[in-house]
C-alpha atoms as a PDB file:
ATOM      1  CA  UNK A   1     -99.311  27.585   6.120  1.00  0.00           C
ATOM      2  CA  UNK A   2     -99.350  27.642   9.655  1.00  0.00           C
ATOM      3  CA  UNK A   3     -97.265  24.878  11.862  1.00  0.00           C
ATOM      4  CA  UNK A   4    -100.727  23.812  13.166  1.00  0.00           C
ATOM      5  CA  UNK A   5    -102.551  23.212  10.072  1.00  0.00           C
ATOM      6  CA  UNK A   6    -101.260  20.668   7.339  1.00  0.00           C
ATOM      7  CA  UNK A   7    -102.006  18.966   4.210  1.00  0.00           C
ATOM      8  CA  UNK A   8    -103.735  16.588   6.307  1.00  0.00           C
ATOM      9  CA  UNK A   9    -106.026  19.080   7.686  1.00  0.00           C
ATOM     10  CA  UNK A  10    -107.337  20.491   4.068  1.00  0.00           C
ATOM     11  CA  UNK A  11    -107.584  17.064   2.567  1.00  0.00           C
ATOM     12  CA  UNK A  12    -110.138  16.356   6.041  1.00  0.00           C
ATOM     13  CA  UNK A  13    -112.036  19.570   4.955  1.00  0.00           C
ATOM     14  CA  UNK A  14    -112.781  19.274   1.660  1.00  0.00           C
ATOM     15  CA  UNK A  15    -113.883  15.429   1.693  1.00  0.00           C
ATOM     16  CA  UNK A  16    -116.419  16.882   4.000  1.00  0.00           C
ATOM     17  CA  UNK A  17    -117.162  19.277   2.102  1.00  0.00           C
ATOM     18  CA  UNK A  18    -117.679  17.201  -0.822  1.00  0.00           C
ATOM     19  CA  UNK A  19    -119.318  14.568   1.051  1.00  0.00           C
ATOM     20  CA  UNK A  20    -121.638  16.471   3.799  1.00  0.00           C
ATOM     21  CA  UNK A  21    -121.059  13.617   6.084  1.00  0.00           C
ATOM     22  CA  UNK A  22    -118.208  13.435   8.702  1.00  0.00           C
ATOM     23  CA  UNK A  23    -118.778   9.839   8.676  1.00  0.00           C
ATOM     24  CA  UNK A  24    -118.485   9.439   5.212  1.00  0.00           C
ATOM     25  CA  UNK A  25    -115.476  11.532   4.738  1.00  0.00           C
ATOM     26  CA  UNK A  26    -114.220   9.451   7.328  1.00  0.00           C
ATOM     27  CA  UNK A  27    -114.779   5.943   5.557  1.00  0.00           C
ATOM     28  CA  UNK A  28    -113.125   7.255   2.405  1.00  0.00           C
ATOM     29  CA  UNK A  29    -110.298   9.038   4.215  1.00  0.00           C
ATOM     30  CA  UNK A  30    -109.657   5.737   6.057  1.00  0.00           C
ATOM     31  CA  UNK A  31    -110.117   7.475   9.392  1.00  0.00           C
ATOM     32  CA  UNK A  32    -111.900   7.033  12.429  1.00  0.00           C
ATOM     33  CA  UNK A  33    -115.036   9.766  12.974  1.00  0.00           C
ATOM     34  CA  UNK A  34    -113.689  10.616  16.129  1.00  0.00           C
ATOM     35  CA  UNK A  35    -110.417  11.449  14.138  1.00  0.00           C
ATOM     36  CA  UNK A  36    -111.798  13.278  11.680  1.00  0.00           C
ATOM     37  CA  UNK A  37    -113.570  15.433  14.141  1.00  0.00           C
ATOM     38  CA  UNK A  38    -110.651  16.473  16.416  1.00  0.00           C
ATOM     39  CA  UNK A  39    -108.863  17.093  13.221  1.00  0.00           C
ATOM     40  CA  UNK A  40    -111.438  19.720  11.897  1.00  0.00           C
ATOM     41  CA  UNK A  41    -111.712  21.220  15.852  1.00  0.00           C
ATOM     42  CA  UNK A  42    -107.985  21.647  15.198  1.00  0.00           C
ATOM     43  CA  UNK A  43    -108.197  23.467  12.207  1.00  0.00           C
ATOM     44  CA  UNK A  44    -111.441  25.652  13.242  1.00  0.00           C
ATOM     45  CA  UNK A  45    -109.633  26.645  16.542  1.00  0.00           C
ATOM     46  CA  UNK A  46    -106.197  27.297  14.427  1.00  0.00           C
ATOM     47  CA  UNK A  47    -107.981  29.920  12.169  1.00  0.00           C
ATOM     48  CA  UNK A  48    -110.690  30.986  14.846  1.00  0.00           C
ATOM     49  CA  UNK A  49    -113.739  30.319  12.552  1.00  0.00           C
ATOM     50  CA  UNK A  50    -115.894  28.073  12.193  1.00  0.00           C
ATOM     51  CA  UNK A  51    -116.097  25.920   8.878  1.00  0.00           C
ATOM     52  CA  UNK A  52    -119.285  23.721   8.988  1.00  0.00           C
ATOM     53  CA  UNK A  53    -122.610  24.403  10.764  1.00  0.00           C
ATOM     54  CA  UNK A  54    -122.890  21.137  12.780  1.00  0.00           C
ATOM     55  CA  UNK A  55    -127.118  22.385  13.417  1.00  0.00           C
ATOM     56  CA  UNK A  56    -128.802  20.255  10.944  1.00  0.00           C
ATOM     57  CA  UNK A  57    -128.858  16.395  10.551  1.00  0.00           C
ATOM     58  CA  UNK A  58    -126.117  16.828   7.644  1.00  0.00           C
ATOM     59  CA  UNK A  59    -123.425  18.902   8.001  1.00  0.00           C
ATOM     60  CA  UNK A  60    -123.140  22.147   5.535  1.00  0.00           C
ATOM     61  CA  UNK A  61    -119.896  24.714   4.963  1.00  0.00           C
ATOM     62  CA  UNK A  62    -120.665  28.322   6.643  1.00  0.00           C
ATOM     63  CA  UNK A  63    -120.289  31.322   4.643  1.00  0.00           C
ATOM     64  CA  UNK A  64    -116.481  30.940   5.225  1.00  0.00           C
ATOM     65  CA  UNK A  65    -116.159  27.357   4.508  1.00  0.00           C
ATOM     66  CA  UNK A  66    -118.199  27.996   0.662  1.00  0.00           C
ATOM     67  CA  UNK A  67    -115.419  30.810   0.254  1.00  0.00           C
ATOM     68  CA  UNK A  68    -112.234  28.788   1.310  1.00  0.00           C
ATOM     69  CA  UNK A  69    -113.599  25.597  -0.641  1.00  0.00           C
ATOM     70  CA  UNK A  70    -111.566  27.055  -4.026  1.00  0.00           C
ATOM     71  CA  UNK A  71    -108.627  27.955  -2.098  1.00  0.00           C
ATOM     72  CA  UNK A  72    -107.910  24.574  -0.089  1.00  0.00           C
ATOM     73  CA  UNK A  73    -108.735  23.162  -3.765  1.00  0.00           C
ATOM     74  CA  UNK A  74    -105.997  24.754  -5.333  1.00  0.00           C
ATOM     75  CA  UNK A  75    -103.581  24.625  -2.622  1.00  0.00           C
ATOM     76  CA  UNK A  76    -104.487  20.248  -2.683  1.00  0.00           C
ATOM     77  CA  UNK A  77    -103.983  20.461  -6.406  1.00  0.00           C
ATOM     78  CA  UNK A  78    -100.709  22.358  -6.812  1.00  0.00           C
ATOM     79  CA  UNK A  79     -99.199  20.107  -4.073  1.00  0.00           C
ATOM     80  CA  UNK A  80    -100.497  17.278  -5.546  1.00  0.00           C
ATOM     81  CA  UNK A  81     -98.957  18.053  -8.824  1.00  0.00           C
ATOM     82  CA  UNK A  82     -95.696  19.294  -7.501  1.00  0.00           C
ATOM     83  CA  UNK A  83     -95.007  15.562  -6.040  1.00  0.00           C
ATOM     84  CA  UNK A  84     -96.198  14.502  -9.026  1.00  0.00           C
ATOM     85  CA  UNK A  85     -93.842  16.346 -10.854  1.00  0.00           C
ATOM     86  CA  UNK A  86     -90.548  15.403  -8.880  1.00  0.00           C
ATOM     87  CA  UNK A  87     -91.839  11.127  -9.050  1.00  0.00           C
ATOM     88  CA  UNK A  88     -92.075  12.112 -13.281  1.00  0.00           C
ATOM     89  CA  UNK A  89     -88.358  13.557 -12.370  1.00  0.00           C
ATOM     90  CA  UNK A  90     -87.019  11.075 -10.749  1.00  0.00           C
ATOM     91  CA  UNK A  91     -88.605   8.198 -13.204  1.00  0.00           C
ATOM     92  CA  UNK A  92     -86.852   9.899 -16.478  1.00  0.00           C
ATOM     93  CA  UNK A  93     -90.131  10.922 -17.548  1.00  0.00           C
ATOM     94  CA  UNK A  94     -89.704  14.755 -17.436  1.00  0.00           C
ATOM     95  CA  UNK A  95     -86.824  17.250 -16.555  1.00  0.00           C
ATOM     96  CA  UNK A  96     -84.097  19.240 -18.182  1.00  0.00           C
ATOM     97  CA  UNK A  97     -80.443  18.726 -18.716  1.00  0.00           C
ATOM     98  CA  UNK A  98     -78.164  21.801 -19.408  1.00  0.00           C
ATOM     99  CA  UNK A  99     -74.646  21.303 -20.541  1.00  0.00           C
ATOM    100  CA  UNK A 100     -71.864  23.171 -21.822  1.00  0.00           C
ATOM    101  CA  UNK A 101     -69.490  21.324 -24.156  1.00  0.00           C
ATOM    102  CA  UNK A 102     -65.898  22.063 -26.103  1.00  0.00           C
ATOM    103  CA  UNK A 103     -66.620  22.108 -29.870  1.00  0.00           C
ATOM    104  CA  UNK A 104     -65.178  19.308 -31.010  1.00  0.00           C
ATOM    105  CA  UNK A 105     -67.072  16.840 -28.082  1.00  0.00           C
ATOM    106  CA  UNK A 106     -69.978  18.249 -29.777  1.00  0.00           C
ATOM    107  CA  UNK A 107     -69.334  17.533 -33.468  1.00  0.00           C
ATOM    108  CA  UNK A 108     -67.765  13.816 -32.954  1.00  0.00           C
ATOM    109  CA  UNK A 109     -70.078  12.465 -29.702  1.00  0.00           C
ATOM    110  CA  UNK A 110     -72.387  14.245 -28.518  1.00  0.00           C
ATOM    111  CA  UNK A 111     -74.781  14.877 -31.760  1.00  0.00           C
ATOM    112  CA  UNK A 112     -75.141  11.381 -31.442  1.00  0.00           C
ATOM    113  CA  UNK A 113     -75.509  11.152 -27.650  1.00  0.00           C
ATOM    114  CA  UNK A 114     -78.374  13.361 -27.515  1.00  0.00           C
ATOM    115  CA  UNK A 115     -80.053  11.421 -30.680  1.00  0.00           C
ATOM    116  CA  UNK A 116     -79.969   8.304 -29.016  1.00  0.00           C
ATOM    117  CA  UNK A 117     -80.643   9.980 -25.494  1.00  0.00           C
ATOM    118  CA  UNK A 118     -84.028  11.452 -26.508  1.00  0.00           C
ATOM    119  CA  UNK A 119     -85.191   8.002 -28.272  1.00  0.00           C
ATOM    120  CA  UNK A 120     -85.278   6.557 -24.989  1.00  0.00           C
ATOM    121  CA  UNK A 121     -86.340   9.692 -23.012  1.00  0.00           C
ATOM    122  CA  UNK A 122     -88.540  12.206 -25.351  1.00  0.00           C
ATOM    123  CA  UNK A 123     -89.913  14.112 -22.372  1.00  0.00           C
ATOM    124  CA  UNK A 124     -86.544  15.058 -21.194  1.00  0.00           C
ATOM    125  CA  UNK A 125     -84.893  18.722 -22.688  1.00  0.00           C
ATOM    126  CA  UNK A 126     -81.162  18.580 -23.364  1.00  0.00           C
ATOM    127  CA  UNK A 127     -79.545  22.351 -24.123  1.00  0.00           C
ATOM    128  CA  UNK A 128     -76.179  22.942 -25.241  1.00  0.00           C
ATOM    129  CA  UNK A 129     -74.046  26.027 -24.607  1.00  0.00           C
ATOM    130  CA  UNK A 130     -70.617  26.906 -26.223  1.00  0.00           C
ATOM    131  CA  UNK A 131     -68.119  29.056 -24.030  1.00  0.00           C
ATOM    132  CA  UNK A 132     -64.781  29.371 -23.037  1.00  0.00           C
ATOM    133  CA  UNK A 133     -63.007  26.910 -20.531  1.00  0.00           C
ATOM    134  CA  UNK A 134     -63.080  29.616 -17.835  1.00  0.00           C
ATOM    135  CA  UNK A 135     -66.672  30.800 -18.406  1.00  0.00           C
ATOM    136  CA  UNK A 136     -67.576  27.427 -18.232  1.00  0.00           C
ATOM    137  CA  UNK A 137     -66.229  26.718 -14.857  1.00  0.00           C
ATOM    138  CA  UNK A 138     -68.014  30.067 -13.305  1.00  0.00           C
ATOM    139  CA  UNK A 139     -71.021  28.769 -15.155  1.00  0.00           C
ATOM    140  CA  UNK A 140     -70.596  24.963 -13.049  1.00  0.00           C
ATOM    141  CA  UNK A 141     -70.379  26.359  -9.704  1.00  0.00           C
ATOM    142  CA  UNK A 142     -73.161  29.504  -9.799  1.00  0.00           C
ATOM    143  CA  UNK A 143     -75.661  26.520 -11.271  1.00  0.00           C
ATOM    144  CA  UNK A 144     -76.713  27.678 -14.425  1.00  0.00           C
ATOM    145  CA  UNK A 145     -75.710  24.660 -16.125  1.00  0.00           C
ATOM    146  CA  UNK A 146     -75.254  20.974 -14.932  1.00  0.00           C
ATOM    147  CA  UNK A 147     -72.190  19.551 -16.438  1.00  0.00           C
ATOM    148  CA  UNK A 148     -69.557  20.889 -18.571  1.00  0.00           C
ATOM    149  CA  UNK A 149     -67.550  18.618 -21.233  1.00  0.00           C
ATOM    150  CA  UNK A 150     -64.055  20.602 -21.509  1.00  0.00           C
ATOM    151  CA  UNK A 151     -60.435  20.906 -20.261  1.00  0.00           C
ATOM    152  CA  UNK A 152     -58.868  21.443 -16.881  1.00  0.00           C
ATOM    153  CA  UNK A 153     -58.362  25.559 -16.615  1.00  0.00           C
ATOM    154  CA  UNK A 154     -58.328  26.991 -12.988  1.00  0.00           C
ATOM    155  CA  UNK A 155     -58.639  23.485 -11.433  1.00  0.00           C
ATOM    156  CA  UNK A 156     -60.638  25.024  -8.680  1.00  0.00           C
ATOM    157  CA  UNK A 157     -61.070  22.881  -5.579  1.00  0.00           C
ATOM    158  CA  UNK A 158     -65.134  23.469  -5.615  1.00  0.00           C
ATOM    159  CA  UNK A 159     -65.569  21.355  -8.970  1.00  0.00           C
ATOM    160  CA  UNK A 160     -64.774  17.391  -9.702  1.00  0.00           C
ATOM    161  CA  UNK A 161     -63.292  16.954 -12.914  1.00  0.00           C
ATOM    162  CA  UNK A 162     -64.007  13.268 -13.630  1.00  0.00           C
ATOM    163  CA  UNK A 163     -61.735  12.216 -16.855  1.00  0.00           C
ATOM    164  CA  UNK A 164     -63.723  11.486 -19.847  1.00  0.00           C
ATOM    165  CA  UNK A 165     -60.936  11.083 -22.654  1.00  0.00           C
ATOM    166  CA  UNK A 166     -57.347  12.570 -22.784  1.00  0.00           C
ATOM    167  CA  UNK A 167     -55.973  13.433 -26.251  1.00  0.00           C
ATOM    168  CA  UNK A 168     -52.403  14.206 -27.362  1.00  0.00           C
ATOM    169  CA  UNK A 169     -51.296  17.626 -28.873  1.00  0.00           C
ATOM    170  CA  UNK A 170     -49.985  18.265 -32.364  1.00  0.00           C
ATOM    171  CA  UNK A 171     -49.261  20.923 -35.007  1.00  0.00           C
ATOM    172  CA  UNK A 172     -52.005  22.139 -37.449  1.00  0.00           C
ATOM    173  CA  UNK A 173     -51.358  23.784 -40.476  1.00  0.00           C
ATOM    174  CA  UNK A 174     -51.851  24.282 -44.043  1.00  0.00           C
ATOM    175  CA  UNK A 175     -51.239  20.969 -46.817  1.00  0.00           C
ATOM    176  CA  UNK A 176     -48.634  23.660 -48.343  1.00  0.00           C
ATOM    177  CA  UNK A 177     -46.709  24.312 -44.783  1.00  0.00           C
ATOM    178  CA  UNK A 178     -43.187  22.755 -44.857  1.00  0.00           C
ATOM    179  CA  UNK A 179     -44.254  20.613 -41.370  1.00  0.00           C
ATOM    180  CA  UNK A 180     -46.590  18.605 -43.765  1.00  0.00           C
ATOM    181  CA  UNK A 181     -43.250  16.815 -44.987  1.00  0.00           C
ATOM    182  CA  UNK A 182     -42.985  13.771 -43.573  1.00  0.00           C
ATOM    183  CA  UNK A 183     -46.546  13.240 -42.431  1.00  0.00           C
ATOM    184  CA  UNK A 184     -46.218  10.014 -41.393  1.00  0.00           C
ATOM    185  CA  UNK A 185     -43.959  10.924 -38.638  1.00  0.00           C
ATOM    186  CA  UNK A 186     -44.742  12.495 -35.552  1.00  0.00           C
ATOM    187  CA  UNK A 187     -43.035  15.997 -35.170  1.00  0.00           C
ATOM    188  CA  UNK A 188     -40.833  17.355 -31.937  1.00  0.00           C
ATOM    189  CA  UNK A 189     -40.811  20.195 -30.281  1.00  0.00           C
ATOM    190  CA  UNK A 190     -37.724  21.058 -31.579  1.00  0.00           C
ATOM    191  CA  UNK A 191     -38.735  21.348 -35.308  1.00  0.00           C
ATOM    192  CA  UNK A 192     -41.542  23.945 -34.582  1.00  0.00           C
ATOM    193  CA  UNK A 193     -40.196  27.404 -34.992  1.00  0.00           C
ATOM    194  CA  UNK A 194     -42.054  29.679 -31.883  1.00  0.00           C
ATOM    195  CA  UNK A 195     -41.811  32.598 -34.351  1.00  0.00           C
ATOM    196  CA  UNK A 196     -44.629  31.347 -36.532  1.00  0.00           C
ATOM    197  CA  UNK A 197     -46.543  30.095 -33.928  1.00  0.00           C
ATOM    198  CA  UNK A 198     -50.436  31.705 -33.687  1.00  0.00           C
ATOM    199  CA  UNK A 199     -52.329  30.441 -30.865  1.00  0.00           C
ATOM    200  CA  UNK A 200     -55.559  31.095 -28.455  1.00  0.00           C
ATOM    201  CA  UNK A 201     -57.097  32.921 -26.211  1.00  0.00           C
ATOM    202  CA  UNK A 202     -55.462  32.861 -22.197  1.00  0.00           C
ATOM    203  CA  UNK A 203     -59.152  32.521 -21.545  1.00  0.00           C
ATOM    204  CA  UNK A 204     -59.453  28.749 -22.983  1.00  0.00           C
ATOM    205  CA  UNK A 205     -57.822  25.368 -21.862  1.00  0.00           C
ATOM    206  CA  UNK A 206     -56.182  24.821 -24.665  1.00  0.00           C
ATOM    207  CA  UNK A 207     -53.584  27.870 -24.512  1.00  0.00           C
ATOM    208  CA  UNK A 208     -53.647  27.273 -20.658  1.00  0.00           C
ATOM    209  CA  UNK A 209     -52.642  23.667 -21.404  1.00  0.00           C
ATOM    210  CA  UNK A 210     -49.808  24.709 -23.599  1.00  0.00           C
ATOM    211  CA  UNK A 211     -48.442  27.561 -21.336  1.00  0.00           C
ATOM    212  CA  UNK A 212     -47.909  25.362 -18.470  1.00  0.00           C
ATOM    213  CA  UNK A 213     -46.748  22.464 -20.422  1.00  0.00           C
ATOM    214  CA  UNK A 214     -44.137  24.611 -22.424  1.00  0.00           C
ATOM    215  CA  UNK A 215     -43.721  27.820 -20.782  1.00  0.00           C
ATOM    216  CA  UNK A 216     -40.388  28.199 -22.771  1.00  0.00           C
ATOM    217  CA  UNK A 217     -41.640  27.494 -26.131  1.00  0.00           C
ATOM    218  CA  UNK A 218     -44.587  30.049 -25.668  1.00  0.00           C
ATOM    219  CA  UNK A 219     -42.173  33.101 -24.218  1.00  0.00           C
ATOM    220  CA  UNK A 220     -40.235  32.495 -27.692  1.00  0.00           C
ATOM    221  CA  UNK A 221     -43.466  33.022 -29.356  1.00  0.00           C
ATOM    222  CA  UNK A 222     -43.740  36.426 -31.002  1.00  0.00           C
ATOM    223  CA  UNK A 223     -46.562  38.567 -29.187  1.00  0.00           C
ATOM    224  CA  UNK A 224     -49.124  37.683 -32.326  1.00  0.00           C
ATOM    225  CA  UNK A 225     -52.855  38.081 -32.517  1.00  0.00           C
ATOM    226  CA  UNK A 226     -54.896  35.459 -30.586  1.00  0.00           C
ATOM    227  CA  UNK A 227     -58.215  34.214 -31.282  1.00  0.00           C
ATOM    228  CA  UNK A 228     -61.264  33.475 -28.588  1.00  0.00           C
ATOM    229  CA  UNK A 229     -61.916  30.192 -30.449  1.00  0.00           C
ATOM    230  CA  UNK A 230     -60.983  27.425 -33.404  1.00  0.00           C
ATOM    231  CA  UNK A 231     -63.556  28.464 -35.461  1.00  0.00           C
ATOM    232  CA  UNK A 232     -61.919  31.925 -36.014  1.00  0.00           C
ATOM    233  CA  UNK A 233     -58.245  29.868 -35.948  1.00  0.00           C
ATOM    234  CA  UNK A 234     -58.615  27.431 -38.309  1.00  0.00           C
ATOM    235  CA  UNK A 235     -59.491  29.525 -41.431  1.00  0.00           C
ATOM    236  CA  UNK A 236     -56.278  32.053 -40.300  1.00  0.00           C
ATOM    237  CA  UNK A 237     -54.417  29.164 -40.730  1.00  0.00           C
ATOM    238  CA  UNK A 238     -54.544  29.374 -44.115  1.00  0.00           C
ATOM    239  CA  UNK A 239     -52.110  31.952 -43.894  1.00  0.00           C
ATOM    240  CA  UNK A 240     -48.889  31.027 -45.473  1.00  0.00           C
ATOM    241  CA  UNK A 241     -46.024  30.371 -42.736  1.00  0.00           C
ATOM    242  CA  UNK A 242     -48.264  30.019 -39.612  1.00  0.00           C
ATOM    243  CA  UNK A 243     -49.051  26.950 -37.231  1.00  0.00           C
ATOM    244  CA  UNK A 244     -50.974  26.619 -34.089  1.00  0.00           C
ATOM    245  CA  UNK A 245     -50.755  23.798 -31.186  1.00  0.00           C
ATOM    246  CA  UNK A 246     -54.430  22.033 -30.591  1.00  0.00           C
ATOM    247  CA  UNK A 247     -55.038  18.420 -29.040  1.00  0.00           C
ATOM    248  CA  UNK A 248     -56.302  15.587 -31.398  1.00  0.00           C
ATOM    249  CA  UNK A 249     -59.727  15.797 -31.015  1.00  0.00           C
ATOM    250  CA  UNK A 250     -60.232  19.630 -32.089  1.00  0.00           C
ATOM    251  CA  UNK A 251     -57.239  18.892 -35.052  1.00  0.00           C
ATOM    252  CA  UNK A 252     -60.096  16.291 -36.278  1.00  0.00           C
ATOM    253  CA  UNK A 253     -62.575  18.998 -37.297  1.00  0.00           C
ATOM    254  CA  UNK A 254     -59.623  21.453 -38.387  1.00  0.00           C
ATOM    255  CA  UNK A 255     -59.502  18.724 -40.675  1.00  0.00           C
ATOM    256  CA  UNK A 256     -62.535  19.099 -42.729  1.00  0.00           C
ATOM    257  CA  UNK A 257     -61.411  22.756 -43.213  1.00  0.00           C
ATOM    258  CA  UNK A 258     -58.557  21.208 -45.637  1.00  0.00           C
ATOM    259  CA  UNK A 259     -55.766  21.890 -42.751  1.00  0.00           C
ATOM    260  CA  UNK A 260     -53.259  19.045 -41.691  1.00  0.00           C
ATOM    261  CA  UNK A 261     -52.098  17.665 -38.293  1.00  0.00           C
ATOM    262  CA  UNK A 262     -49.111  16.460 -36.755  1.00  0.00           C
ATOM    263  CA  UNK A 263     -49.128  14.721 -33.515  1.00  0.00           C
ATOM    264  CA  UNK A 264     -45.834  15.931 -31.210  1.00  0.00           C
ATOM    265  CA  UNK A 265     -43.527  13.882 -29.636  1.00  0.00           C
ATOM    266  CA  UNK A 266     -40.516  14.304 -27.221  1.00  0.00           C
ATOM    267  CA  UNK A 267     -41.993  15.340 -24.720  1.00  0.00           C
ATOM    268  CA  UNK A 268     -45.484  13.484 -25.939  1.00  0.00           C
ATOM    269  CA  UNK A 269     -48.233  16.231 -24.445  1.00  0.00           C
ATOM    270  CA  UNK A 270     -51.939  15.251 -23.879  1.00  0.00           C
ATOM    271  CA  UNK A 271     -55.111  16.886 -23.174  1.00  0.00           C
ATOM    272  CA  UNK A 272     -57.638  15.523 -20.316  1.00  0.00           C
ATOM    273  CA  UNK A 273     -60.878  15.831 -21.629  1.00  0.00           C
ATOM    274  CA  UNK A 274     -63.261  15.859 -18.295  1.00  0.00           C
ATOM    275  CA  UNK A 275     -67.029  15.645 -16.903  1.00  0.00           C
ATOM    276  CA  UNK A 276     -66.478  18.964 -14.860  1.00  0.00           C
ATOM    277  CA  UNK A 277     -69.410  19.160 -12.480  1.00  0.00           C
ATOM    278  CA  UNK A 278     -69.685  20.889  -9.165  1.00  0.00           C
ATOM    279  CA  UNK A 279     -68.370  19.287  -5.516  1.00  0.00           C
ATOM    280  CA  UNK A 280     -70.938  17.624  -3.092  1.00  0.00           C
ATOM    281  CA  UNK A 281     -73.741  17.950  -5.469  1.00  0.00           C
ATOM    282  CA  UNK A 282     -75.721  15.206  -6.716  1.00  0.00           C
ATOM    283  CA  UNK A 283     -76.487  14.179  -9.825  1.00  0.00           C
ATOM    284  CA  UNK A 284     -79.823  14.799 -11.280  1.00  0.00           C
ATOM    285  CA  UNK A 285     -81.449  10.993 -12.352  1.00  0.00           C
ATOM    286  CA  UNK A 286     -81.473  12.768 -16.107  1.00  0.00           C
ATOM    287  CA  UNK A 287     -78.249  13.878 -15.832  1.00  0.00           C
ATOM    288  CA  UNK A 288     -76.917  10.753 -14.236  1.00  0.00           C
ATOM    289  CA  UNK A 289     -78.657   9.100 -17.116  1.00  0.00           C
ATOM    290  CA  UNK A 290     -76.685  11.371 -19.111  1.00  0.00           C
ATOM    291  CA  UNK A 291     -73.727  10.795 -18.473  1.00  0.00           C
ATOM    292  CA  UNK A 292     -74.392   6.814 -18.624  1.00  0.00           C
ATOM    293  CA  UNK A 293     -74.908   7.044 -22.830  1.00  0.00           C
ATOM    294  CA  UNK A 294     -72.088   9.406 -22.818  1.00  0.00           C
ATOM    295  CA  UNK A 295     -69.648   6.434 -21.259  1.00  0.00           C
ATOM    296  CA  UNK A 296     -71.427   3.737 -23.486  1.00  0.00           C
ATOM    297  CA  UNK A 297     -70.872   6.060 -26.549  1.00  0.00           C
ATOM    298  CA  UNK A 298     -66.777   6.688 -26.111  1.00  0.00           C
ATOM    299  CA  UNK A 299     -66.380   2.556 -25.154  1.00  0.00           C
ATOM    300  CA  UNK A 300     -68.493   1.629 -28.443  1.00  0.00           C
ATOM    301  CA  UNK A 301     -66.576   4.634 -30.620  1.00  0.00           C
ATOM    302  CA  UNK A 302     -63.852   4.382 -33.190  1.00  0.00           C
ATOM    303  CA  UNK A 303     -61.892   7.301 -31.730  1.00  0.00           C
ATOM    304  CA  UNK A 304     -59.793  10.072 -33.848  1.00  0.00           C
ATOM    305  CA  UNK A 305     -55.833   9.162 -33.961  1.00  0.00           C
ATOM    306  CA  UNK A 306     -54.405  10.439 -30.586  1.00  0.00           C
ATOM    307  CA  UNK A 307     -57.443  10.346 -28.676  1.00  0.00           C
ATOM    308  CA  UNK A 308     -57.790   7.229 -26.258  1.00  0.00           C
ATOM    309  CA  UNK A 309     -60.362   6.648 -23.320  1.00  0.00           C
ATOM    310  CA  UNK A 310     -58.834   7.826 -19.823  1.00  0.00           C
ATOM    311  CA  UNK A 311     -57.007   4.482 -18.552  1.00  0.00           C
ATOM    312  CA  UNK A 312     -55.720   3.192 -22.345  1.00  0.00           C
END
């Protein structure tokens, strides 16, 4: 649209139109006639044609003005509608939420979450996706998602990582693994042997986590297979004589797979657990609404052994 015709301009145009009367379109427009009038001279000598034939006691459209009467409808409408749209936004009444979340967030919170997040906002689409702790941070900053649930991993100074939960690491392993002795007890470092350790995936937080929290333990590691994610971990664990390191939280649904877990002591490890979202961007009212039932759902919760709210 040009920068000498606006909204203001088309609205004018078709309420004479519609009317035939430049008075009358003023009356309903709550404008003067005089106003009106200049208006539509602005908007004639803007496009260089003329829009009404002013000859007869009430005004009529020329052959121009019948043909742009659609057009100015349509462009009226889909502005109309767009505002429209962004009020329904901003009022919880329609919009989108996209979020990428670590496994086990998803299986102990956030099934829930989104049940009791779409009872008091139906209109409002939540979508989940499941990637790697890297992936997830490229996703964050290029926009295709909102929010990400997960780990620390490059710490990049372009994201806010707002604590959520923290969790403390442990061993998990099969019932018939000698570290099942003593259950009751946490384990140290210093009973694991590195030689049976399998682990994860450099491209995940978890085996980032580990690596900078015990670089020694993991260079006594043998140079074993890895595996992109828990769900492919767990059921290897099964192997006789193998282990893996995970935080509390993921050791919970290890759990239902039969395996055990050990929480690890001296040094005493934990996980942060964070709202990663990107830096000097605002939150959307849905996601901001979000992230509200997502707080009230962690203070309510019975929480997993090991796994405590950020300041506990």
């Amino acid at each position: 649209m040009s920068r000498h015709i606006s909204l203001r301009h088309l609205r004018c145009f078709l309420e004479i139109a519609q009317t035939g009367s430049f008075t009358a379109a003023a009356s309903r427009l709550f404008m003067t006639q005089s106003s009106i009038t200049y208006t539509i001279q602005q908007f004639e000598e803007a496009i260089g044609l003329k829009l009404f034939d002013r000859s007869t006691r009430r005004v009529s459209l020329t052959v121009e003005g019948e043909r742009y009467v659609p057009e100015a409808q349509r462009l009226i409408q889909l502005f109309d509608t767009s505002i429209a749209d962004l009020r329904a936004t901003a009022q919880l009444q329609r919009g989108e939420i996209r979020i990428a979340s670590a496994i086990s967030f998803i299986e102990f919170f956030l099934v829930d979450i989104i049940r009791e997040f779409k009872e008091r906002h139906p209109n409002i689409r939540v979508s989940i996706r499941d990637a790697g702790a890297g992936l997830v941070e490229r996703m964050v900053i290029n926009g295709e998602i909102d929010l990400a649930i997960a780990g620390r991993f490059e710490d990049r100074p372009d994201l806010v990582y707002t604590p959520l939960l923290k969790d403390r690491y442990g061993a998990i392993f099969d019932p018939a693994d000698p570290l099942a002795q003593n259950m009751d007890e946490p384990l140290t470092w210093d009973q694991l042997d590195p030689a049976r350790f399998i682990g994860l995936t450099d491209d995940t937080s978890i085996a980032l986590h580990i690596k900078r929290c015990a670089p020694d333990f993991i260079k006594a590691t043998r140079d074993e297979a890895k595996y992109s994610s828990t769900t492919t971990l767990f059921p290897i664990l099964k192997i006789p004589g193998k282990y893996s390191l995970v935080p509390a939280l993921t050791a919970a649904s290890g759990s239902v797979q039969g395996l055990r877990f050990r929480l690890l002591d001296k040094p005493t490890t934990h996980r942060e657990l964070c709202v990663v979202s990107r830096q000097l961007s605002t939150a959307s009212p849905a996601a901001a609404a979000f992230l509200e039932c997502i707080q009230t759902k962690l203070r309510s919760s019975t929480l997993p052994p090991g796994v405590m709210l950020p300041d506990a």
